[in-house]
C-alpha atoms as a PDB file:
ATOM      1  CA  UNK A   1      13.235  -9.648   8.914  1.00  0.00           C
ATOM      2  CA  UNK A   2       9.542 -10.663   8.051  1.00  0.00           C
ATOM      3  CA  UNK A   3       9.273 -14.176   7.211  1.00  0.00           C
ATOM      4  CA  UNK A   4       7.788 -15.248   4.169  1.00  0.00           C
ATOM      5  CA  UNK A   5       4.585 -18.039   5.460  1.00  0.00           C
ATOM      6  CA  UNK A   6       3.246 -19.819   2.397  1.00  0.00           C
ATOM      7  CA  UNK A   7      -0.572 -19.017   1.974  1.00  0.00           C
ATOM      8  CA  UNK A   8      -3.720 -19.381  -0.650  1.00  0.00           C
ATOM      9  CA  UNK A   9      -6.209 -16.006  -0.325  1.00  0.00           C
ATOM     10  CA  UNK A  10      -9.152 -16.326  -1.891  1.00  0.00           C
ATOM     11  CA  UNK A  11     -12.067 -13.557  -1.825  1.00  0.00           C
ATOM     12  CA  UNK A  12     -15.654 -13.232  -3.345  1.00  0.00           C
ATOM     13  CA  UNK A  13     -16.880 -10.266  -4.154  1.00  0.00           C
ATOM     14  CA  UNK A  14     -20.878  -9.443  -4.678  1.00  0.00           C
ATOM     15  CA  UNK A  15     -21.859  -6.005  -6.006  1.00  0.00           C
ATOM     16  CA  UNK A  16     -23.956  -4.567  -8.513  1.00  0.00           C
ATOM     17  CA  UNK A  17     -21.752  -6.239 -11.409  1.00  0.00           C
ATOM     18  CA  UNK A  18     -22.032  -9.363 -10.379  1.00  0.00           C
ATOM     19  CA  UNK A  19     -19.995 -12.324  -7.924  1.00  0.00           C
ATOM     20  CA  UNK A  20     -16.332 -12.085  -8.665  1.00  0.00           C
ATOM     21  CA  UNK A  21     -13.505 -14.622  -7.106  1.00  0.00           C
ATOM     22  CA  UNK A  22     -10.143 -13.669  -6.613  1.00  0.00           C
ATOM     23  CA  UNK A  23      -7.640 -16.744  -5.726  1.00  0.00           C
ATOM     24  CA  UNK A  24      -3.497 -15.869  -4.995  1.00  0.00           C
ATOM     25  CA  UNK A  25      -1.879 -19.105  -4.499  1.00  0.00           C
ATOM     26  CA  UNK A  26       1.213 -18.054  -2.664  1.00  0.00           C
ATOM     27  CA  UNK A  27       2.944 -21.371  -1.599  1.00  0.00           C
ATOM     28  CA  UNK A  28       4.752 -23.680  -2.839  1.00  0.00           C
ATOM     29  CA  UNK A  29       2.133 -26.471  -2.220  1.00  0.00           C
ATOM     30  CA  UNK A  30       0.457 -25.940  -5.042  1.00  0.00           C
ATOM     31  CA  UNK A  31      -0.189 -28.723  -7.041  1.00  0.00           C
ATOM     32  CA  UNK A  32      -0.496 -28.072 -10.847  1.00  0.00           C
ATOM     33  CA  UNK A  33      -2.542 -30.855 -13.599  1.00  0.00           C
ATOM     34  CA  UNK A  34      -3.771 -31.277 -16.176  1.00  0.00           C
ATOM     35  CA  UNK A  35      -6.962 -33.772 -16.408  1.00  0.00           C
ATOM     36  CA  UNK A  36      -9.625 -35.700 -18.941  1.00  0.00           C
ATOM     37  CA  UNK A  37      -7.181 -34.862 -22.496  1.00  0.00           C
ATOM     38  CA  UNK A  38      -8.374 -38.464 -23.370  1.00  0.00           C
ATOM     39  CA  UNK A  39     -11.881 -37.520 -23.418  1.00  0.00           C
ATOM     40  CA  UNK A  40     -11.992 -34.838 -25.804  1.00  0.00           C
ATOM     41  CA  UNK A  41     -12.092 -32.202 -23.167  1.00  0.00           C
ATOM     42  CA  UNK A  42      -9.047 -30.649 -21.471  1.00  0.00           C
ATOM     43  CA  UNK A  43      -8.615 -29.577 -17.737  1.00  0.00           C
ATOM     44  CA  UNK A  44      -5.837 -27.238 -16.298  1.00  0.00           C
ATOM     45  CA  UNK A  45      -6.225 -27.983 -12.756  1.00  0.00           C
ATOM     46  CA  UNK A  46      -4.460 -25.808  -9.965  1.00  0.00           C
ATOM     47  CA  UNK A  47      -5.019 -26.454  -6.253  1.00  0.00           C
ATOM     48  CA  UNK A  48      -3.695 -26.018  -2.697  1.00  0.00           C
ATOM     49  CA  UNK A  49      -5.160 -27.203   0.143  1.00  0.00           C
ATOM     50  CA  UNK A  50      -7.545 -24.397   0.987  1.00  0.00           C
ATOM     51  CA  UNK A  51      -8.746 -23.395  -2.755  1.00  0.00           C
ATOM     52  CA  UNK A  52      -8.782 -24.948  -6.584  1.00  0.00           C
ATOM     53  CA  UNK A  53      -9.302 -23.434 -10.278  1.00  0.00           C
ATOM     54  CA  UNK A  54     -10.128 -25.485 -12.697  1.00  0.00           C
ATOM     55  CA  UNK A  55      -9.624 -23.955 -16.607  1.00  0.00           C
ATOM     56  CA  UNK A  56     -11.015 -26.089 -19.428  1.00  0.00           C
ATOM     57  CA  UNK A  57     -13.013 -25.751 -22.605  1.00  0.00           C
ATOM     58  CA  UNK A  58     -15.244 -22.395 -23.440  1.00  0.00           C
ATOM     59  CA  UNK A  59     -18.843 -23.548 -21.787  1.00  0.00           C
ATOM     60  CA  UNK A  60     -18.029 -27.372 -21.531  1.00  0.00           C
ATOM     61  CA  UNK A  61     -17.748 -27.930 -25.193  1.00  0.00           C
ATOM     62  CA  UNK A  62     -15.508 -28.544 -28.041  1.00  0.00           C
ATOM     63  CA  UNK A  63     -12.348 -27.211 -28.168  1.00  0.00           C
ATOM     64  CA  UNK A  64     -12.589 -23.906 -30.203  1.00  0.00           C
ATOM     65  CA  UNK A  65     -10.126 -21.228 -31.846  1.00  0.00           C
ATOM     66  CA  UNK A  66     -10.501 -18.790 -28.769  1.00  0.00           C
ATOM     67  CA  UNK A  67      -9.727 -22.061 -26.572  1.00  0.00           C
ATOM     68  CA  UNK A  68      -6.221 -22.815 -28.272  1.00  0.00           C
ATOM     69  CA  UNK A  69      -5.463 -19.139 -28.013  1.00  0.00           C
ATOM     70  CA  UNK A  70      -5.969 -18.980 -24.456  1.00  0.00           C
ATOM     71  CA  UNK A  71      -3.968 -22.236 -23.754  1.00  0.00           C
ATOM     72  CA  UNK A  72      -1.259 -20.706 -25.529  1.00  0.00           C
ATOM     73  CA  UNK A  73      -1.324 -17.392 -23.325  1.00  0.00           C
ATOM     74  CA  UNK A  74      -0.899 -19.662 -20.298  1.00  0.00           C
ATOM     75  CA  UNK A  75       1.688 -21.612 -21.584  1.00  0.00           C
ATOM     76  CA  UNK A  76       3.608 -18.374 -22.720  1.00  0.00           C
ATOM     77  CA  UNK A  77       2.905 -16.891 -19.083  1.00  0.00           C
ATOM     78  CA  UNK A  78       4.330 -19.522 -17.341  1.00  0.00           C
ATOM     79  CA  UNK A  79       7.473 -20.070 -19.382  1.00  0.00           C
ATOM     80  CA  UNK A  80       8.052 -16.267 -18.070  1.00  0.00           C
ATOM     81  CA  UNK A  81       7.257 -17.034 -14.723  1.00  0.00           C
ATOM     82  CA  UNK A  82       9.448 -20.008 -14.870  1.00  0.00           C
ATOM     83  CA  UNK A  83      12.340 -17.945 -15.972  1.00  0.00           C
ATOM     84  CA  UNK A  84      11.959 -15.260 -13.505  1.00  0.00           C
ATOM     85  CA  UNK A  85      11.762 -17.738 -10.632  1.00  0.00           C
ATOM     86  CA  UNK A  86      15.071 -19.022 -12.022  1.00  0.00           C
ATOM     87  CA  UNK A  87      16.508 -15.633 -12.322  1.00  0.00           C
ATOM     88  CA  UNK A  88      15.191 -14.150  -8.926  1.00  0.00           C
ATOM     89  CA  UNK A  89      16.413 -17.544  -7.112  1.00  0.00           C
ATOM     90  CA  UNK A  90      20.001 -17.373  -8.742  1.00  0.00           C
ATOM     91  CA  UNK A  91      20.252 -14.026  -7.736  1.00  0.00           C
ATOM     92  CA  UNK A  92      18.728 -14.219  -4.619  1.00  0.00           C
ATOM     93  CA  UNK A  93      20.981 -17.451  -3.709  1.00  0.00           C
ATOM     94  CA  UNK A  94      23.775 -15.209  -4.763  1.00  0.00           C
ATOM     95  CA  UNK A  95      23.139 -12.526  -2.573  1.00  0.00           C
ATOM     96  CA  UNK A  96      23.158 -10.212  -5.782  1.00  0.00           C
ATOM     97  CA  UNK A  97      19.387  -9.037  -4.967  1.00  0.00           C
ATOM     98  CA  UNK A  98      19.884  -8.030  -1.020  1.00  0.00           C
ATOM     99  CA  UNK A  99      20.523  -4.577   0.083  1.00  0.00           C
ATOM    100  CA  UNK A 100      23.903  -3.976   1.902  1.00  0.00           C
ATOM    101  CA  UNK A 101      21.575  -3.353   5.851  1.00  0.00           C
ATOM    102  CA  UNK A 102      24.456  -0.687   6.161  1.00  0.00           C
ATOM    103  CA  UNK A 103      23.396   1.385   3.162  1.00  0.00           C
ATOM    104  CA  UNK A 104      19.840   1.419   3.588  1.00  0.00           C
ATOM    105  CA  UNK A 105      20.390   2.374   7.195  1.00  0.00           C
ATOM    106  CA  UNK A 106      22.323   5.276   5.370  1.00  0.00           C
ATOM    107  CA  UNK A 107      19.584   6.763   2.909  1.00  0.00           C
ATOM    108  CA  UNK A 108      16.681   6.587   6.004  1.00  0.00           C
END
């Protein structure tokens, strides 16, 4: 069995297009915040130890339309990740998501 080490990957990418970042935050050391409400200007702060993304208002400024939409897609987003965690941990914890090692050796 391969075990499972936490990790954060993060990758830029230069081409023709542009510089892109990719960040996977795949432990659970993440720590999640949200900053600077009281100042008119909202942060969504997520970091690990190696990298950090920091979400907040559309170039700096007042909170628009497009703004609250957004905020809403990652609150709706993580209420489903939230409830798959649960799910996948009760069943996991269960033993009703493993594969009988007998029957797979069976189908190879």
């Amino acid at each position: 069995m391969s075990e499972h080490l936490p990790y954060t990957r993060a990758v830029v990418t230069f081409d023709e297009d542009g510089t892109r970042l990719d960040t996977s935050f795949r432990t659970p050391y993440l720590s999640v915040t949200v900053l600077g409400a009281e100042g008119g200007r909202p942060f969504l702060h997520l970091s690990s130890c190696e990298a950090q993304v920091i979400i907040s208002t559309t170039g700096g400024g007042p909170v628009t339309e497009r703004d609250v939409t957004l905020a809403r897609q990652i609150a709706e987003a993580a209420a489903r990740y939230l409830a798959d965690c649960e799910r996948l941990h009760t069943e996991q914890s269960t033993g009703l998501h493993q594969v009988d090692e007998s029957e797979q050796g069976k189908a190879a």
